[in-house]
C-alpha atoms as a PDB file:
ATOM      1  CA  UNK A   1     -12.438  14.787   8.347  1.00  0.00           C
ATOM      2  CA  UNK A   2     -12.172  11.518  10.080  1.00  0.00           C
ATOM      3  CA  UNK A   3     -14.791   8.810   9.106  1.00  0.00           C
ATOM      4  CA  UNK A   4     -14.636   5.220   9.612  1.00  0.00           C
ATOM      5  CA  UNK A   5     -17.819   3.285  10.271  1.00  0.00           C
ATOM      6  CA  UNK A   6     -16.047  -0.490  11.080  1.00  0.00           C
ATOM      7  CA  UNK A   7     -13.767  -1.666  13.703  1.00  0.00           C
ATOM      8  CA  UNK A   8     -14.892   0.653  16.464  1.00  0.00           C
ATOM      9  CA  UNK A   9     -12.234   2.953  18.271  1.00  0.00           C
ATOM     10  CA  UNK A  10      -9.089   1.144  16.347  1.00  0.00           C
ATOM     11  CA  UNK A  11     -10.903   1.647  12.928  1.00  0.00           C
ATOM     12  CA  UNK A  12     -11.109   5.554  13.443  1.00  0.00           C
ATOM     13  CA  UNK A  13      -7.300   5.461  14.871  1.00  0.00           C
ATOM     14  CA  UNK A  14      -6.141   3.696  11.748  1.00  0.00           C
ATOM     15  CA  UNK A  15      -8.173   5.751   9.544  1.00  0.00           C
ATOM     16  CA  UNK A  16      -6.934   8.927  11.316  1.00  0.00           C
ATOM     17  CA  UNK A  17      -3.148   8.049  11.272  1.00  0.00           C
ATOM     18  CA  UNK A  18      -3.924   7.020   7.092  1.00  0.00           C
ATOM     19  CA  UNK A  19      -5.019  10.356   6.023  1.00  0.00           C
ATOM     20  CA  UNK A  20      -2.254  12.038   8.246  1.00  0.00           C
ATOM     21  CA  UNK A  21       0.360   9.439   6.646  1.00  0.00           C
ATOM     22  CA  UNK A  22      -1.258  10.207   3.108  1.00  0.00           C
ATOM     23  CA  UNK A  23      -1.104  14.129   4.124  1.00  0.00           C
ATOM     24  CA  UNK A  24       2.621  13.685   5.244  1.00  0.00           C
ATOM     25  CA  UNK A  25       3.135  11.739   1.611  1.00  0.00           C
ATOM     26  CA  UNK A  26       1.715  14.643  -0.393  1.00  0.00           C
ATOM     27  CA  UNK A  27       4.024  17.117   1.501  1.00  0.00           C
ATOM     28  CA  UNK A  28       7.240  14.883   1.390  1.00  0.00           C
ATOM     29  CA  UNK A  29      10.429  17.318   1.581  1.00  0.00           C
ATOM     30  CA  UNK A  30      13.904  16.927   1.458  1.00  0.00           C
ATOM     31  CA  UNK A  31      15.652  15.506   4.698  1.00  0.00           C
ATOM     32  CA  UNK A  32      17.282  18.251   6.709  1.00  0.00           C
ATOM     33  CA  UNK A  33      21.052  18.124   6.772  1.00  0.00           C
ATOM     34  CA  UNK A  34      21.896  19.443   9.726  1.00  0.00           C
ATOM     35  CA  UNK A  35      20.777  16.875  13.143  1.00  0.00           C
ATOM     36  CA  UNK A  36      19.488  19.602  15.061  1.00  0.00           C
ATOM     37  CA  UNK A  37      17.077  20.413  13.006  1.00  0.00           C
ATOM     38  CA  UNK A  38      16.251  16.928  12.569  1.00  0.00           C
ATOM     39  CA  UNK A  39      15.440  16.520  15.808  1.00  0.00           C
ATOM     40  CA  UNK A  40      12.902  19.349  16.503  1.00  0.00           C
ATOM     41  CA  UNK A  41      11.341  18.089  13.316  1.00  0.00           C
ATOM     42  CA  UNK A  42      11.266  14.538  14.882  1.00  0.00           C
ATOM     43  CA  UNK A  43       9.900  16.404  18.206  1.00  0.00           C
ATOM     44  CA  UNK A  44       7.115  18.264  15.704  1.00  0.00           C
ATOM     45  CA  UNK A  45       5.952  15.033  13.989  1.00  0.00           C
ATOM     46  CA  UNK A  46       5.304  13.097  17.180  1.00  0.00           C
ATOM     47  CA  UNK A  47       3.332  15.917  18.445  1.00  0.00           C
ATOM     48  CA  UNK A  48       1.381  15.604  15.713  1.00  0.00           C
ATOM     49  CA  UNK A  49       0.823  12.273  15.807  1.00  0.00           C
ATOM     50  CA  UNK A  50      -0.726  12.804  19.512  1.00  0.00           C
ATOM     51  CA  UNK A  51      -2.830  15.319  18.501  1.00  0.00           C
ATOM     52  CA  UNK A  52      -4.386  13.217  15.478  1.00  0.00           C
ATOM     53  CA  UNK A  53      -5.134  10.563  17.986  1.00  0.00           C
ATOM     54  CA  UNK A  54      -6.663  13.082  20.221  1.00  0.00           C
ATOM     55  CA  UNK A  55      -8.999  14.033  17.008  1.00  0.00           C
ATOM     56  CA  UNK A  56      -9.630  10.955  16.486  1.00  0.00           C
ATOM     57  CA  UNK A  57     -10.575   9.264  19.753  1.00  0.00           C
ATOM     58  CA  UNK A  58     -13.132  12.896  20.062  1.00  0.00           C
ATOM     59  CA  UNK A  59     -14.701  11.986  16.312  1.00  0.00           C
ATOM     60  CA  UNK A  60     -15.311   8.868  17.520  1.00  0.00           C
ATOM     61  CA  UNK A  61     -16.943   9.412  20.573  1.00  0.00           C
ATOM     62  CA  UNK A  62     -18.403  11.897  19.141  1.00  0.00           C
ATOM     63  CA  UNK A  63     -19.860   9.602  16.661  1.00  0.00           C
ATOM     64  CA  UNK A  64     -20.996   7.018  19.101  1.00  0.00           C
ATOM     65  CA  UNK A  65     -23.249   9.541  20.941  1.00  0.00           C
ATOM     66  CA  UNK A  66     -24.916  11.044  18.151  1.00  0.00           C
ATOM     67  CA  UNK A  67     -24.511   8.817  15.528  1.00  0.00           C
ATOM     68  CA  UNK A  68     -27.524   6.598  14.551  1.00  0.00           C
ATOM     69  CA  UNK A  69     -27.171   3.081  12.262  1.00  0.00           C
ATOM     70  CA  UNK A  70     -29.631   2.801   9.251  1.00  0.00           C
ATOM     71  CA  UNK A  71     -33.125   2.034  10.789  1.00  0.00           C
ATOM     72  CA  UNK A  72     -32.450   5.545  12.618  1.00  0.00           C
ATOM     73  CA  UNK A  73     -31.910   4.167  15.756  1.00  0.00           C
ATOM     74  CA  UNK A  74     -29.246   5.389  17.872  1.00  0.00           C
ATOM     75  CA  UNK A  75     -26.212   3.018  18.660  1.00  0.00           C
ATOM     76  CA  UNK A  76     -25.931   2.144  21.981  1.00  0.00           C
ATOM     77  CA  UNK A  77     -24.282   2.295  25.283  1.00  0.00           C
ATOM     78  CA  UNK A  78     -21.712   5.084  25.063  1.00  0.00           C
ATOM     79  CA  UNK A  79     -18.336   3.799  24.561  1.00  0.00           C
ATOM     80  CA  UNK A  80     -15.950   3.416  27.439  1.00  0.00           C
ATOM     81  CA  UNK A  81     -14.013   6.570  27.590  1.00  0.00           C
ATOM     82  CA  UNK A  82     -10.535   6.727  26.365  1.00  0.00           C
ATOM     83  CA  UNK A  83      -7.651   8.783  27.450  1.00  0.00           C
ATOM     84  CA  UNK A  84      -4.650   9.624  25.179  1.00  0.00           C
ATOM     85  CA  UNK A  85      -1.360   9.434  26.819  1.00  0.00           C
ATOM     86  CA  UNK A  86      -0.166  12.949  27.342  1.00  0.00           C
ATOM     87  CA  UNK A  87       3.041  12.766  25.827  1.00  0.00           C
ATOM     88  CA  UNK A  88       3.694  10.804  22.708  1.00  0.00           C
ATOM     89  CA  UNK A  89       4.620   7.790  23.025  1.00  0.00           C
ATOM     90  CA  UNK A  90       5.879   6.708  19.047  1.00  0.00           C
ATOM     91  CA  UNK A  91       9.290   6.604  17.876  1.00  0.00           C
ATOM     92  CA  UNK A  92      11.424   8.393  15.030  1.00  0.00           C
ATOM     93  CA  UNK A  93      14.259   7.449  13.255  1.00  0.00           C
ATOM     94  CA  UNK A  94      16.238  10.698  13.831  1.00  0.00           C
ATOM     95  CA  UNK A  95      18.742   9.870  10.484  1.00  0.00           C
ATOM     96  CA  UNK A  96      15.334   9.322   8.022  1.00  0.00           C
ATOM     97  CA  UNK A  97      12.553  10.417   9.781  1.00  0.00           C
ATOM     98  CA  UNK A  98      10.262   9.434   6.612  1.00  0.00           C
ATOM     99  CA  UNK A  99      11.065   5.519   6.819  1.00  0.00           C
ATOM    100  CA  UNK A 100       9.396   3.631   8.980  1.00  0.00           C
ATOM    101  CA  UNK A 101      11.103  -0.469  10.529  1.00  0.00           C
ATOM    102  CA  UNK A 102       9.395  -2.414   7.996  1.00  0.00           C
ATOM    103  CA  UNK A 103       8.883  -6.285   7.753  1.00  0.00           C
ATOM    104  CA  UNK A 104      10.944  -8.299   5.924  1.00  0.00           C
ATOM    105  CA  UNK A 105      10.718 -11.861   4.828  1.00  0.00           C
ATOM    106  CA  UNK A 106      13.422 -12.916   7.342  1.00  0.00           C
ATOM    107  CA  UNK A 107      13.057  -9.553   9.761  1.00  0.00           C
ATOM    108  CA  UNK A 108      12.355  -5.908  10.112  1.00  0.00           C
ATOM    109  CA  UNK A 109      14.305  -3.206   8.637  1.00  0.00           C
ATOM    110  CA  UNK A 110      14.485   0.856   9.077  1.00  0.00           C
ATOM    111  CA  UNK A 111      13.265   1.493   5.224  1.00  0.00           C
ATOM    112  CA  UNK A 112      10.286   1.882   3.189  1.00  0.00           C
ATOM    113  CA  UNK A 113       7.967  -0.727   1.254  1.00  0.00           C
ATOM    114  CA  UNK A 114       8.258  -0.310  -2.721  1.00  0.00           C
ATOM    115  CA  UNK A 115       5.612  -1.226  -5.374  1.00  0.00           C
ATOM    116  CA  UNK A 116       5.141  -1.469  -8.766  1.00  0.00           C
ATOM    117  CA  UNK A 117       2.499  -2.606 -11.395  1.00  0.00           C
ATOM    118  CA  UNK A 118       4.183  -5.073 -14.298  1.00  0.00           C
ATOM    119  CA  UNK A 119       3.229  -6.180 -17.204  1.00  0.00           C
ATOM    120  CA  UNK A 120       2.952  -9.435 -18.590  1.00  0.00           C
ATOM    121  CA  UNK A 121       6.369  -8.423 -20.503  1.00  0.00           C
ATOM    122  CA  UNK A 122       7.557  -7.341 -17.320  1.00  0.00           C
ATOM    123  CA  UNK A 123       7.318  -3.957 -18.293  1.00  0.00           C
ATOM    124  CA  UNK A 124       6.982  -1.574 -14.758  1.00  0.00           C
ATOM    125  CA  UNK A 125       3.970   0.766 -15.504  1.00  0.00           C
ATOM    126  CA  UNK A 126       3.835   2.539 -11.924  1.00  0.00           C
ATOM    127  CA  UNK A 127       6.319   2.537  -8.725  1.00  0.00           C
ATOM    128  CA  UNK A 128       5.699   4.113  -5.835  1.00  0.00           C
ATOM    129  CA  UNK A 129       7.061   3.930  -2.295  1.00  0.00           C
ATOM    130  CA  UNK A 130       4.963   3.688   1.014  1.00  0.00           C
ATOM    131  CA  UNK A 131       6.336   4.229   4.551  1.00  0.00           C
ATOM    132  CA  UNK A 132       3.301   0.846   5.705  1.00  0.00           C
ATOM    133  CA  UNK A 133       4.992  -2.456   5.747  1.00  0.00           C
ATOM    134  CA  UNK A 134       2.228  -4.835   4.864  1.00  0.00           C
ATOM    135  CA  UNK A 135       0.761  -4.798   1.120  1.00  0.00           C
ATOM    136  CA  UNK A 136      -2.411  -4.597   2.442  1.00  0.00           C
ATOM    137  CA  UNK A 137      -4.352  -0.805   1.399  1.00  0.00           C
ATOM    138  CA  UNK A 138      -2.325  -0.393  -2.095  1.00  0.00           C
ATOM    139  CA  UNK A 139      -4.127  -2.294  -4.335  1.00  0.00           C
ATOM    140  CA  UNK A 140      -6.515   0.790  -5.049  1.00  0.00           C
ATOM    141  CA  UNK A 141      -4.125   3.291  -4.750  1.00  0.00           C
ATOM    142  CA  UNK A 142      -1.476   1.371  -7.500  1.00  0.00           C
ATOM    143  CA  UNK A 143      -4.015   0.703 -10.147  1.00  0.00           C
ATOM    144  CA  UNK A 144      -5.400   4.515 -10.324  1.00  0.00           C
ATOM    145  CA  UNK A 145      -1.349   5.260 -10.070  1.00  0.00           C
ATOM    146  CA  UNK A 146      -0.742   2.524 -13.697  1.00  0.00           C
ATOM    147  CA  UNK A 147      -3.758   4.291 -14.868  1.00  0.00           C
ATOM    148  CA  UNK A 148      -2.466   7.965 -14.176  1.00  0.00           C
ATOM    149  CA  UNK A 149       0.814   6.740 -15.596  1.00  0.00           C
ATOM    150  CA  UNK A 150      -0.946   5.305 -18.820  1.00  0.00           C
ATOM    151  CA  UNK A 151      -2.918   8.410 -19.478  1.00  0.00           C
ATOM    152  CA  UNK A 152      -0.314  10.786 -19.175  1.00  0.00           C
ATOM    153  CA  UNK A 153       1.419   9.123 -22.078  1.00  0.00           C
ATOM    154  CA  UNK A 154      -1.256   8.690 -24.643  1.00  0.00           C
ATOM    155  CA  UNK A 155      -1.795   5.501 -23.971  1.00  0.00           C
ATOM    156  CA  UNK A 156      -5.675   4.816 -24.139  1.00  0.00           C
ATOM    157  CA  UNK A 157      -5.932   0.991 -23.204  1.00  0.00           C
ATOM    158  CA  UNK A 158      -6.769   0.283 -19.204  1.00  0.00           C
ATOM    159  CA  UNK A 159      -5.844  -2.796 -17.761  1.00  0.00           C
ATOM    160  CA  UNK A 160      -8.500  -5.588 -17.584  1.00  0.00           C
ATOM    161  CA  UNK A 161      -7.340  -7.629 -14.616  1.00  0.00           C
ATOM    162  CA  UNK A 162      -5.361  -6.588 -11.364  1.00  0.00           C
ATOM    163  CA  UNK A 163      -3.923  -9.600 -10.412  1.00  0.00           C
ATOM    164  CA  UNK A 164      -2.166  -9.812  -6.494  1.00  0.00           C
ATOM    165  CA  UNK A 165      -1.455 -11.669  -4.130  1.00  0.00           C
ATOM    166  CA  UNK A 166      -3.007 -12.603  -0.957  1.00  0.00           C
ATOM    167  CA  UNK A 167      -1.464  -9.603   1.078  1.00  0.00           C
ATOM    168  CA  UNK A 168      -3.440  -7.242  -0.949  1.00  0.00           C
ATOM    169  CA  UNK A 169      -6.984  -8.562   0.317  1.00  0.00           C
ATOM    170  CA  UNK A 170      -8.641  -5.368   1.198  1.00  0.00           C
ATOM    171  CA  UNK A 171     -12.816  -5.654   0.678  1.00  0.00           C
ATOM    172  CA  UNK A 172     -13.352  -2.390   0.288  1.00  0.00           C
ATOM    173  CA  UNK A 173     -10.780  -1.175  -1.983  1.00  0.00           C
ATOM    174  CA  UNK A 174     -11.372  -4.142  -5.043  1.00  0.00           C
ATOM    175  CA  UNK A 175     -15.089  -3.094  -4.683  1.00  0.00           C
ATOM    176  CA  UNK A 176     -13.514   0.482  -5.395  1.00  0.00           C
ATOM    177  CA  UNK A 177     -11.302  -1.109  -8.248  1.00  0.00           C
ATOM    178  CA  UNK A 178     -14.029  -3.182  -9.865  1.00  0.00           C
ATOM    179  CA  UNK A 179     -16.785  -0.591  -9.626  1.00  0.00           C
ATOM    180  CA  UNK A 180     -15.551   2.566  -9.950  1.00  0.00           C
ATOM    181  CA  UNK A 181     -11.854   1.918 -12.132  1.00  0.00           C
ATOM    182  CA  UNK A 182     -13.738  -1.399 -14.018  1.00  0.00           C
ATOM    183  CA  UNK A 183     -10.797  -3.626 -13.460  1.00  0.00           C
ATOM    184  CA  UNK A 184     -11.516  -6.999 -12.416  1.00  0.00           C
ATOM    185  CA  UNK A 185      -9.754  -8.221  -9.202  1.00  0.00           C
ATOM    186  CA  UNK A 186      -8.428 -11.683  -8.541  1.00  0.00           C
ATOM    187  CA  UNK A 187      -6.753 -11.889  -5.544  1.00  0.00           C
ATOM    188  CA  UNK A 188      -6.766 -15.163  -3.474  1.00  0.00           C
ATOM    189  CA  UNK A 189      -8.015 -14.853   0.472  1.00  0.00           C
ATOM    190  CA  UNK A 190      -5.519 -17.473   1.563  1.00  0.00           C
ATOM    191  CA  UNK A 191      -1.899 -17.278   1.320  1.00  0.00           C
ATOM    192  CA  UNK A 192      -0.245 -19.778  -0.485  1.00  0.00           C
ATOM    193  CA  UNK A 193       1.530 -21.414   2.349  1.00  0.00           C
ATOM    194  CA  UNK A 194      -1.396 -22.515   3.881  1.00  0.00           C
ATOM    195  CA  UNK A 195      -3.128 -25.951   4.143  1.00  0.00           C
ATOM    196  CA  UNK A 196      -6.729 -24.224   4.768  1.00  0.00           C
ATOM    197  CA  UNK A 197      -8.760 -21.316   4.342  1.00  0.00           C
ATOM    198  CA  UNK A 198      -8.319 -18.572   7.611  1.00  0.00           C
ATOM    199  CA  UNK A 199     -10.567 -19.503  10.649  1.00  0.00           C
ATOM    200  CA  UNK A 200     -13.361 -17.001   9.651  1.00  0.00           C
ATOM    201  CA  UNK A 201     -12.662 -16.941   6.397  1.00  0.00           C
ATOM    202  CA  UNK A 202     -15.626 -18.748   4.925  1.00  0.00           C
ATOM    203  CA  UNK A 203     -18.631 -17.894   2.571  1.00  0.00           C
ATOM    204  CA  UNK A 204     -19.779 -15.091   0.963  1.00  0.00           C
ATOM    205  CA  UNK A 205     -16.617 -12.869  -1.212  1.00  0.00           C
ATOM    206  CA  UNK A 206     -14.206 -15.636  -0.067  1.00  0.00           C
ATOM    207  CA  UNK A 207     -15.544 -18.602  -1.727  1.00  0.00           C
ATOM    208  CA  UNK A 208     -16.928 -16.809  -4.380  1.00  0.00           C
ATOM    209  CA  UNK A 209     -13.027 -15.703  -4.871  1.00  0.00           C
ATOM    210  CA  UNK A 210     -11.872 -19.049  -3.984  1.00  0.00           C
ATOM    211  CA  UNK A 211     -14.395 -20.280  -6.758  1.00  0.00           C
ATOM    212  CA  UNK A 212     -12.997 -18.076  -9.422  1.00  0.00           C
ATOM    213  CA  UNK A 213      -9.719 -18.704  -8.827  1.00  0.00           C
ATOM    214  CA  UNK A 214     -10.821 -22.557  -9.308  1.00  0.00           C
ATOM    215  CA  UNK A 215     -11.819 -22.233 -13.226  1.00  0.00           C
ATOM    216  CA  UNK A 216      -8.855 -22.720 -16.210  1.00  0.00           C
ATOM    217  CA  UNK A 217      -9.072 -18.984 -17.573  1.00  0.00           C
ATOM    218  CA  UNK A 218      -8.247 -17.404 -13.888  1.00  0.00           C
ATOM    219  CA  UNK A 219      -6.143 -19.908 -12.652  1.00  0.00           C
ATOM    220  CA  UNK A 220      -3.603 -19.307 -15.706  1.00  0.00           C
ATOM    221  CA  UNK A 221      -4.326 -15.839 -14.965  1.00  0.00           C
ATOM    222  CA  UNK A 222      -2.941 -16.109 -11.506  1.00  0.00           C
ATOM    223  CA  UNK A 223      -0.231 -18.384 -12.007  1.00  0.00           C
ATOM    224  CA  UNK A 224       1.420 -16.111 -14.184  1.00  0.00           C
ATOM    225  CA  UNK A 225       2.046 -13.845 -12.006  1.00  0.00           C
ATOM    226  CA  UNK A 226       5.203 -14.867 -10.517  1.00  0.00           C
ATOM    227  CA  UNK A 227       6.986 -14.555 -13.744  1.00  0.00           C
ATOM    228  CA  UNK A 228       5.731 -11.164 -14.167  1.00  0.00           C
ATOM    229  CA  UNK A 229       6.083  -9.336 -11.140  1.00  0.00           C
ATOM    230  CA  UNK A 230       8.499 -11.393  -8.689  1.00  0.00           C
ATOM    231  CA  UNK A 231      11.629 -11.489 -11.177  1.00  0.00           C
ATOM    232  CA  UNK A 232      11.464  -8.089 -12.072  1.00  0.00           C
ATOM    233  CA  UNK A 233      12.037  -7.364  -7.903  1.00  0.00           C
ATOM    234  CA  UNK A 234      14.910 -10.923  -8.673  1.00  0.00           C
ATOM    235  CA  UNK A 235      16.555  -8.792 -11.424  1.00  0.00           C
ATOM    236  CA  UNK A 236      16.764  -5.872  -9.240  1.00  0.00           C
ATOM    237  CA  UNK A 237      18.136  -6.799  -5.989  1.00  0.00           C
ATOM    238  CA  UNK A 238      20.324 -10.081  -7.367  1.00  0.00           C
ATOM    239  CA  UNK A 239      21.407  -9.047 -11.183  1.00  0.00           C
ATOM    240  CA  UNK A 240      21.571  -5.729 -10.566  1.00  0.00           C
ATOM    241  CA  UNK A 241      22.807  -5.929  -6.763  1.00  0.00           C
ATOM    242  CA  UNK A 242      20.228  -2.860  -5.924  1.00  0.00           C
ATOM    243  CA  UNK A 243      19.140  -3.756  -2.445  1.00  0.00           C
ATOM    244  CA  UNK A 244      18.881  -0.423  -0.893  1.00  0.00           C
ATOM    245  CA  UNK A 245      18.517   3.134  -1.549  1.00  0.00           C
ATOM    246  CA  UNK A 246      21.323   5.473  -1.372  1.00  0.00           C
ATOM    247  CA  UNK A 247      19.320   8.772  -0.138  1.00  0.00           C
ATOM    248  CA  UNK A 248      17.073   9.354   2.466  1.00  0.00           C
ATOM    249  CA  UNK A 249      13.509  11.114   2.674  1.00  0.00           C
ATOM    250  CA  UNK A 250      10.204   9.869   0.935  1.00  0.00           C
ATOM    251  CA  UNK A 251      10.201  12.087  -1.925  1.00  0.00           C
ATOM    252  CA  UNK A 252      14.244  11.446  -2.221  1.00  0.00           C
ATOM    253  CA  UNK A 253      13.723   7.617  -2.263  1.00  0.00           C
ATOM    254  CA  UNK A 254      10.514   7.665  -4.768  1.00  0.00           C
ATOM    255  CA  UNK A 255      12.207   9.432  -7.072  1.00  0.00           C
ATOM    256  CA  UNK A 256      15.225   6.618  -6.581  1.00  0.00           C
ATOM    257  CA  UNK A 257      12.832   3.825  -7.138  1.00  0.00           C
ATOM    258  CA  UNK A 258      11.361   5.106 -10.390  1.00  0.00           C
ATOM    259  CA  UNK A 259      14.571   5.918 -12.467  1.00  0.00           C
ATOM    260  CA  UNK A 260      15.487   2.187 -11.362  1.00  0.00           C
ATOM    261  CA  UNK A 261      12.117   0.833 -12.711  1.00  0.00           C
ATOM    262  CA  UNK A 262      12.775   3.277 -15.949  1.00  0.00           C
ATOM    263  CA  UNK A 263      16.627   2.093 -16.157  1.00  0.00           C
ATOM    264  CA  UNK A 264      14.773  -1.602 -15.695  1.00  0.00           C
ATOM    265  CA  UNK A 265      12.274  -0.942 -18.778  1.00  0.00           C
ATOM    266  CA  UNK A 266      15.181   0.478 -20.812  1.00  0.00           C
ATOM    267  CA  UNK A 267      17.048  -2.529 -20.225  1.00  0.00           C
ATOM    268  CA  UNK A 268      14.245  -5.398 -21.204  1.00  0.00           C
ATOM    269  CA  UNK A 269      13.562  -3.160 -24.761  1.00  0.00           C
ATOM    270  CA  UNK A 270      16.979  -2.704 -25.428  1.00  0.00           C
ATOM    271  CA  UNK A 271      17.357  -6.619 -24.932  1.00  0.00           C
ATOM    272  CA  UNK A 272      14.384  -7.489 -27.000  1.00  0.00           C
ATOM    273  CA  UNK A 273      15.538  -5.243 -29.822  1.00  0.00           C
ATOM    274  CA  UNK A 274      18.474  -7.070 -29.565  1.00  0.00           C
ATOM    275  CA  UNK A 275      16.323 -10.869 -30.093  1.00  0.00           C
ATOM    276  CA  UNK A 276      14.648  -8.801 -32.873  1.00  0.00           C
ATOM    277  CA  UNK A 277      17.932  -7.856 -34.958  1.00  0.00           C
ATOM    278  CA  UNK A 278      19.396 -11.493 -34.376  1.00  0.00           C
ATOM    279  CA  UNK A 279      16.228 -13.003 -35.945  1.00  0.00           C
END
């Protein structure tokens, strides 16, 4: 079921092609070997794709004929009727059809977008991969994975803070977070290269955040996390010279990224037993 009550037509589109990328997650397989195969599964996938939109452009003018806002009233002017194309119109990589060309600092590249929830210790409590290039959507998603990772060990003690960066602004998910997984959120709405707040940006969550962020106990919150998070990704790709993966499909590459977060954790307690013995 397809329901998204914000952003009009491109709201239900990106909700639709979310639960059909979370769907597509769920059911990761294997790559198949041989390129023929590839292809028709390449064909398959794009199909699908169409049809989703189809769905979804139908739910939602669907919705906007029958749907009514909360006073009961009903919601306008129908909406200008769309048209899918009739053939789709995406693209595959026909090697990894999984990966999507995600942005990079300096570019894009064909790959996937890693995360991973760190201690203060730098300790990696959950990793997980994602075919979406921007950060933006995972916050939810990455503390219920630390706290699925935490429970399945014994381990009793939730976190008490989620603490991100800017890309990982996403209203509705830290109301999720905060009300329903009781972790507190601080996330700044600006990025930290710029001068001013974003044109819009003003009021309301975002100076309350802003606000927040202001007082001693979650500033040092904050600032500590670039040397918890950023040189664990340092230690990775520079120390450890592990800048890409070395199989292809989702399933092939999440299970590649968490044996190097568990080879990462092995490596910072062997080094502090180490620092214990020489004291």
């Amino acid at each position: 079921m397809i329901v998204a009550r914000t952003q009009g037509r491109d709201g239900w589109l990106r909700e639709a092609r979310h639960q059909l990328d979370e769907y597509r997650r769920r059911e990761a397989k294997p790559i198949l070997r041989s390129r023929a195969e590839r292809l028709l599964e390449a064909e398959r996938r794009l199909q699908q794709d169409l049809a989703v939109e189809r769905t979804a452009n139908e739910a939602y003018e669907h919705y906007r004929e029958h749907g009514r806002d909360k006073q009961g009233r009903r919601l306008g002017h129908p909406p200008k009727p769309f048209k899918p194309p009739e053939t789709p119109a995406g693209k595959i990589n026909t090697t990894d059809l999984d990966s999507r060309n995600v942005k990079t600092p300096r570019s894009y590249t064909q790959g996937y977008n890693v995360q991973a929830v760190v201690t203060e210790e730098q300790i990696v409590l959950a990793a997980e991969v994602s075919a979406s290039s921007p950060d933006f959507g995972h916050l939810e998603p990455m503390v219920k994975a630390t706290k699925r990772e935490l429970k399945a060990i014994g381990v009793t003690e939730t976190p008490g803070v989620a603490v991100a960066d800017s890309g990982y602004w996403n209203e509705q998910q830290m109301d999720h977070v905060v009300a329903d997984e009781h972790v507190q959120v601080l996330i700044p709405p600006d990025a930290s290269k710029r001068g001013t707040p974003r044109p819009g940006w003003q009021g309301g969550r975002y100076s309350a955040m802003r606000q927040a962020l202001a007082t001693d106990y979650a500033d040092r919150l904050y600032r500590r996390r670039k040397a918890m998070v950023e040189p664990v990704f340092a230690q990775t790709k520079h120390n450890r010279r592990i800048n890409q993966f070395q199989r292809r499909g989702r399933s092939a590459a999440l299970s590649e990224w968490r044996l190097i977060t568990a080879t990462h954790n092995l490596l910072k307690l062997h080094k502090h037993q180490i620092a214990v013995a020489a004291a």
